[in-house]
Protein backbone atom coordinates (compact mmCIF):
# COMPACT_ATOMS: atom_id res chain seq x y z
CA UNK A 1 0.00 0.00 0.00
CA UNK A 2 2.76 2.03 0.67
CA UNK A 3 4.82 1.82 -2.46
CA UNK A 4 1.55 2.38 -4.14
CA UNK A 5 0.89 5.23 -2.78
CA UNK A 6 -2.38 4.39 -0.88
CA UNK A 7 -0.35 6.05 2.31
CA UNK A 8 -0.25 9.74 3.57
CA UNK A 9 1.19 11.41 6.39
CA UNK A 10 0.16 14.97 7.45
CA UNK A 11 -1.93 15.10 3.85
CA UNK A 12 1.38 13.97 1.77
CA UNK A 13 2.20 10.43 0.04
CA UNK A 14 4.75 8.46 1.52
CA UNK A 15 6.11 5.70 -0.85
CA UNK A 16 9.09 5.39 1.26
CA UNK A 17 9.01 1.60 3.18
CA UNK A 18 10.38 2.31 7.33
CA UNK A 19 9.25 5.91 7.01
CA UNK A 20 9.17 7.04 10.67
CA UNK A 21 5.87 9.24 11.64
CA UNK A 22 5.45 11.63 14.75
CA UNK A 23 3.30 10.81 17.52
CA UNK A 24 -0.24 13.04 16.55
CA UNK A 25 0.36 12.82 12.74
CA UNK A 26 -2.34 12.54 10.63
CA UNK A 27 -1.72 8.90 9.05
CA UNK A 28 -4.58 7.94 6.15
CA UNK A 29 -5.02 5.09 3.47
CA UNK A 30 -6.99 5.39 0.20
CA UNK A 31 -8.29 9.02 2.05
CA UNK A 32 -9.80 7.63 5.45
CA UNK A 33 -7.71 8.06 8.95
CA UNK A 34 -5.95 5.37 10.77
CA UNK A 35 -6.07 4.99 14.43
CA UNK A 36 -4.13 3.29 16.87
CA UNK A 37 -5.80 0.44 18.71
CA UNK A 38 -6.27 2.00 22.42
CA UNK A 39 -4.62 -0.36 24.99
CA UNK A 40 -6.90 -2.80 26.67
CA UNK A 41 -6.93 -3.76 29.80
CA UNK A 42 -7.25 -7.52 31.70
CA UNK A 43 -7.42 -7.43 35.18
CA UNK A 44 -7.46 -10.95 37.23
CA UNK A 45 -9.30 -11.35 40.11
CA UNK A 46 -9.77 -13.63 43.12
CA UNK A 47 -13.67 -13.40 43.10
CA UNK A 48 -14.93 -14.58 47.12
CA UNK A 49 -18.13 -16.58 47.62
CA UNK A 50 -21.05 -14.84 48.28
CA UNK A 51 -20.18 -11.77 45.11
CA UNK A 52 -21.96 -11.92 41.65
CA UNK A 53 -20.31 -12.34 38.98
CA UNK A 54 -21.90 -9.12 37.07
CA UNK A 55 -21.03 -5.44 37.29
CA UNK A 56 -24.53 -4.27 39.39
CA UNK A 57 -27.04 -6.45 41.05
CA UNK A 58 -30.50 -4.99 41.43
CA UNK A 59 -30.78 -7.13 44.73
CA UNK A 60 -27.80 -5.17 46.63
CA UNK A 61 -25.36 -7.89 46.83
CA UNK A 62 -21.66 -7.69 45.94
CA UNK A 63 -20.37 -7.66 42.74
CA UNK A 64 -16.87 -8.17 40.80
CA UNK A 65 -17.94 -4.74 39.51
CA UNK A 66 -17.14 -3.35 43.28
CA UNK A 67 -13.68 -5.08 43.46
CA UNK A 68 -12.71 -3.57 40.65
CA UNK A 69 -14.10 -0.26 41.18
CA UNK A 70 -12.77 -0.66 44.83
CA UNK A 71 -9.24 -1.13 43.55
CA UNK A 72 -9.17 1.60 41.32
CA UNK A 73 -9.89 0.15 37.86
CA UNK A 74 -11.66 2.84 35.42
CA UNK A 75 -11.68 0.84 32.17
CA UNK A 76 -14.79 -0.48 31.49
CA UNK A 77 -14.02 -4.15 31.76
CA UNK A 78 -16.55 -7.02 31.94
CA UNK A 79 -16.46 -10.77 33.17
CA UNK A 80 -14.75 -13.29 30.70
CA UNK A 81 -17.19 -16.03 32.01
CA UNK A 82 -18.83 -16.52 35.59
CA UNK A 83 -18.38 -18.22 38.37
CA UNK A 84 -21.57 -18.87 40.72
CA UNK A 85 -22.32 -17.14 43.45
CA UNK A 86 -21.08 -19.78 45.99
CA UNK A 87 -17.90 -20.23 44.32
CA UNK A 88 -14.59 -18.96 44.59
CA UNK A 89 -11.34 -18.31 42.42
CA UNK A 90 -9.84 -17.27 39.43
CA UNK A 91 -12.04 -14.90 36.90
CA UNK A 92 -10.58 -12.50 34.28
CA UNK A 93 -11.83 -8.90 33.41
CA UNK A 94 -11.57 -6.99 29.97
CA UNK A 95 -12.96 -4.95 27.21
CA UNK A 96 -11.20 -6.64 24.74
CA UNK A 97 -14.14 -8.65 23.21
CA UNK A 98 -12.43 -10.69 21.02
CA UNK A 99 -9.87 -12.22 24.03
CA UNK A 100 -12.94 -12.75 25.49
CA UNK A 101 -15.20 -14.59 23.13
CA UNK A 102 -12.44 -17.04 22.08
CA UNK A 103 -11.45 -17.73 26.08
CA UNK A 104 -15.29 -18.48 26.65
CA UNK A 105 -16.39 -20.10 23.40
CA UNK A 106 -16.73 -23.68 23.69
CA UNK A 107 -15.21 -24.09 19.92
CA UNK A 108 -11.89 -23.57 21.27
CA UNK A 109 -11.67 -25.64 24.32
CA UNK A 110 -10.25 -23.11 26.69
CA UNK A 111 -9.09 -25.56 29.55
CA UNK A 112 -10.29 -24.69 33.58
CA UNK A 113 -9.31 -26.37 36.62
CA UNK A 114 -11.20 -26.47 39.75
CA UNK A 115 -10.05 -27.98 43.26
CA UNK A 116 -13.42 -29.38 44.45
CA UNK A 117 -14.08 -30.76 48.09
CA UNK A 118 -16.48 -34.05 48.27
CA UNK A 119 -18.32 -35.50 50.71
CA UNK A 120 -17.28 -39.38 50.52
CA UNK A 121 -14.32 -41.39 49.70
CA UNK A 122 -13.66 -41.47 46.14
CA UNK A 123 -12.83 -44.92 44.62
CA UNK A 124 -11.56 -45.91 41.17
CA UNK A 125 -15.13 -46.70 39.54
CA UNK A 126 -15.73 -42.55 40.08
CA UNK A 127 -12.60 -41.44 38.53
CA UNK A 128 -13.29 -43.60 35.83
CA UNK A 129 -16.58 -42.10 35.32
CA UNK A 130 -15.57 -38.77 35.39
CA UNK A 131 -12.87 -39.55 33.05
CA UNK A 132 -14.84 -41.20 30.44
CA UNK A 133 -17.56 -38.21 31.15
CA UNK A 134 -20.67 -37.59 33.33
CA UNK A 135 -24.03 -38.32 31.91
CA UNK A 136 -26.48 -34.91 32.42
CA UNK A 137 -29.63 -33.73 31.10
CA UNK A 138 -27.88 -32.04 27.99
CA UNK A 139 -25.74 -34.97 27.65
CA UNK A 140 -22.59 -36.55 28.50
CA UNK A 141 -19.52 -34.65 29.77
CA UNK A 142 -16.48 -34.25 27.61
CA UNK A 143 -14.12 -36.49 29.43
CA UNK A 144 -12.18 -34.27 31.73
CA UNK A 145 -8.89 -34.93 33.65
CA UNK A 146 -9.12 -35.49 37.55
CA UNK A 147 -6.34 -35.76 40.32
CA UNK A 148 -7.40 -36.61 43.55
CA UNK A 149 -5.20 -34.50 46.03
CA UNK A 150 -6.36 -36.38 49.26
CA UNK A 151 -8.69 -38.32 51.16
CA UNK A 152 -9.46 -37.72 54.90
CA UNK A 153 -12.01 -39.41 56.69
CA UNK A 154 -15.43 -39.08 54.21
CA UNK A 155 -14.06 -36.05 52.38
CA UNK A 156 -12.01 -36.13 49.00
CA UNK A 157 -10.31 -32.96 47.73
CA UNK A 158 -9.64 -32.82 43.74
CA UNK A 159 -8.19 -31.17 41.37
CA UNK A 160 -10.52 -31.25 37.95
CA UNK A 161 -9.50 -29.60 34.63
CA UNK A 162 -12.80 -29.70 31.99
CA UNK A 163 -12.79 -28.39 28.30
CA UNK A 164 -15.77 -27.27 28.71
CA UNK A 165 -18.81 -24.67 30.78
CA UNK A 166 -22.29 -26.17 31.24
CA UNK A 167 -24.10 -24.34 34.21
CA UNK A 168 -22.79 -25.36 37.72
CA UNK A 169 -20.98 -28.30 35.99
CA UNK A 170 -18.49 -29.17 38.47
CA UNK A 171 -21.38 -29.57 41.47
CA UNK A 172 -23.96 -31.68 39.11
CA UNK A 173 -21.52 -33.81 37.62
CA UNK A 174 -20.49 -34.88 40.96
CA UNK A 175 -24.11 -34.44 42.34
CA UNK A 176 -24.81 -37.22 39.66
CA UNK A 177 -21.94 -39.44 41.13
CA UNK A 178 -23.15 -39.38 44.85
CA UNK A 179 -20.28 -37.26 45.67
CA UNK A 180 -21.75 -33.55 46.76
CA UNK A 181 -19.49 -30.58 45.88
CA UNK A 182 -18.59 -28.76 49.66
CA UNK A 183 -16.76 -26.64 48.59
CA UNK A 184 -15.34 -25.16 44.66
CA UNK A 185 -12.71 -22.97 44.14
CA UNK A 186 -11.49 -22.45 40.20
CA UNK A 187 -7.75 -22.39 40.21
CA UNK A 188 -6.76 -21.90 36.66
CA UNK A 189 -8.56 -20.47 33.57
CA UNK A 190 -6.61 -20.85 30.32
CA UNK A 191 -3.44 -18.95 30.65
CA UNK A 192 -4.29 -17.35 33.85
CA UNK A 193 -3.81 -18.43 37.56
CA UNK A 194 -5.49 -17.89 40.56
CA UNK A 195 -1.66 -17.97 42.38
CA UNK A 196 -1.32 -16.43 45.62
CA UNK A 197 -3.93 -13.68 45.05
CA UNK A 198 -5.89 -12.89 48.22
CA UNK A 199 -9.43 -13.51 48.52
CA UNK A 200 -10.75 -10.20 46.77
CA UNK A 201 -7.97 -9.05 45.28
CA UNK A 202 -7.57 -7.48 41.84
CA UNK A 203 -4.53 -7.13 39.50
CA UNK A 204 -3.37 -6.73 36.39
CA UNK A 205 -2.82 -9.91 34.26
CA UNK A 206 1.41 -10.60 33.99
CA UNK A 207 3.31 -9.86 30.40
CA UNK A 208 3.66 -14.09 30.35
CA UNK A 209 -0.37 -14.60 31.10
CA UNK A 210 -0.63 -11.75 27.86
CA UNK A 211 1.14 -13.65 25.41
CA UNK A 212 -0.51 -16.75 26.43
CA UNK A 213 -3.70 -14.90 25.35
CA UNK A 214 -2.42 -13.29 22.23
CA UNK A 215 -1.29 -16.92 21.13
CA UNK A 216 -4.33 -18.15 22.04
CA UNK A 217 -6.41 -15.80 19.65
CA UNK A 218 -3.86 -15.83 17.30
CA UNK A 219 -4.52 -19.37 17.21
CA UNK A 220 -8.37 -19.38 16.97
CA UNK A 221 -8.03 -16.57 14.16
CA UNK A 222 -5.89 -19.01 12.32
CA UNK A 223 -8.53 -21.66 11.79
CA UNK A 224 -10.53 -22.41 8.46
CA UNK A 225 -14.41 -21.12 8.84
CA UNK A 226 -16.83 -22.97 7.54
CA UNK A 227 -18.99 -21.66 5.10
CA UNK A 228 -22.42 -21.16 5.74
């Protein structure tokens, strides 16, 4: 475009390739202005029980919108996902909407671990099951990858990673396998980790947990569409 002449700068043609342009210049191709993509912002947050996972809640209960607003965020982010009400852990903030629709679509298989505790002993047969995938009312489960981390008395603590985001899937899958979910905190989503973030706290996502993203959309833009 350049070398044809489709570029100007300040109202004159530059055919020159590595031209350098000052910060404020008018740049413009075939006649209409070019703008910089403004920077976005992705803030991570440890999201407690008992907040909602939306920016205002007509009933008066906490929101992500107040941690964010209470730690001095002013970009107009929104949730990349949920998390229910009585869960804990990991959620991502941005306004970058294309980040987000690839992280949540189901097309692209966005991994997220959870570290559940159970009432009972979990034995072999209920790995297995959960392995192979849980049988709900949509469906079956995608087969999802589960670590049991220990077992004390009737309580098991695990650590399962899913592919996937059916409503309050961690708590009926294992509702479904006589194992009821105690407690649920989400420990990883994609790229980003919960860590050692306090309860409530907000910050902004690391260079490393960027890239991660980036490759990630990257990726997702790379893939053949199918015609319809």
């Amino acid at each position: 475009m350049i070398v044809a002449g489709r570029v100007r700068v300040a109202g004159k043609v530059v055919r020159e390739l590595g031209t350098q342009v000052d910060e404020g210049a008018r740049v413009e191709v075939d006649g209409k202005p070019v703008r910089a993509d403004a920077p976005r912002t992705y803030q991570v947050i440890h999201k407690p029980i008992g907040v909602v996972t939306t920016l205002r809640d007509p009933e008066g209960r906490r929101t992500i919108g107040d941690l964010v607003r209470g730690a001095g965020v002013t970009a107009r982010v929104v949730p990349v996902g949920r998390l229910d009400y009585d869960t804990s852990g990991v959620l991502l903030m941005t306004d970058d909407g294309q980040a987000a629709h690839v992280l949540t679509h189901p097309r692209f298989g966005v991994e997220k671990t959870y570290r559940a505790t159970l009432r009972g002993r979990l034995g072999p047969d209920t790995v297995e099951q959960v392995l192979r995938g849980v049988r709900l009312e949509e469906g079956r489960t995608a087969p999802g990858q589960l670590r049991v981390v220990a077992v004390r008395r009737d309580v098991s603590l695990v650590d399962l990673t899913l592919h996937e985001g059916h409503n309050r899937q961690v708590r009926r899958m294992f509702e479904a396998l006589d194992h009821p979910v105690l407690a649920l905190v989400r420990l990883r989503f994609g790229p980003i980790s919960l860590g050692e973030l306090a309860v409530g706290g907000v910050r902004p996502a690391t260079e490393r947990e960027l890239a991660s993203i980036r490759r990630i959309v990257a990726a997702a833009d790379a893939e053949p569409r199918s015609e319809t």
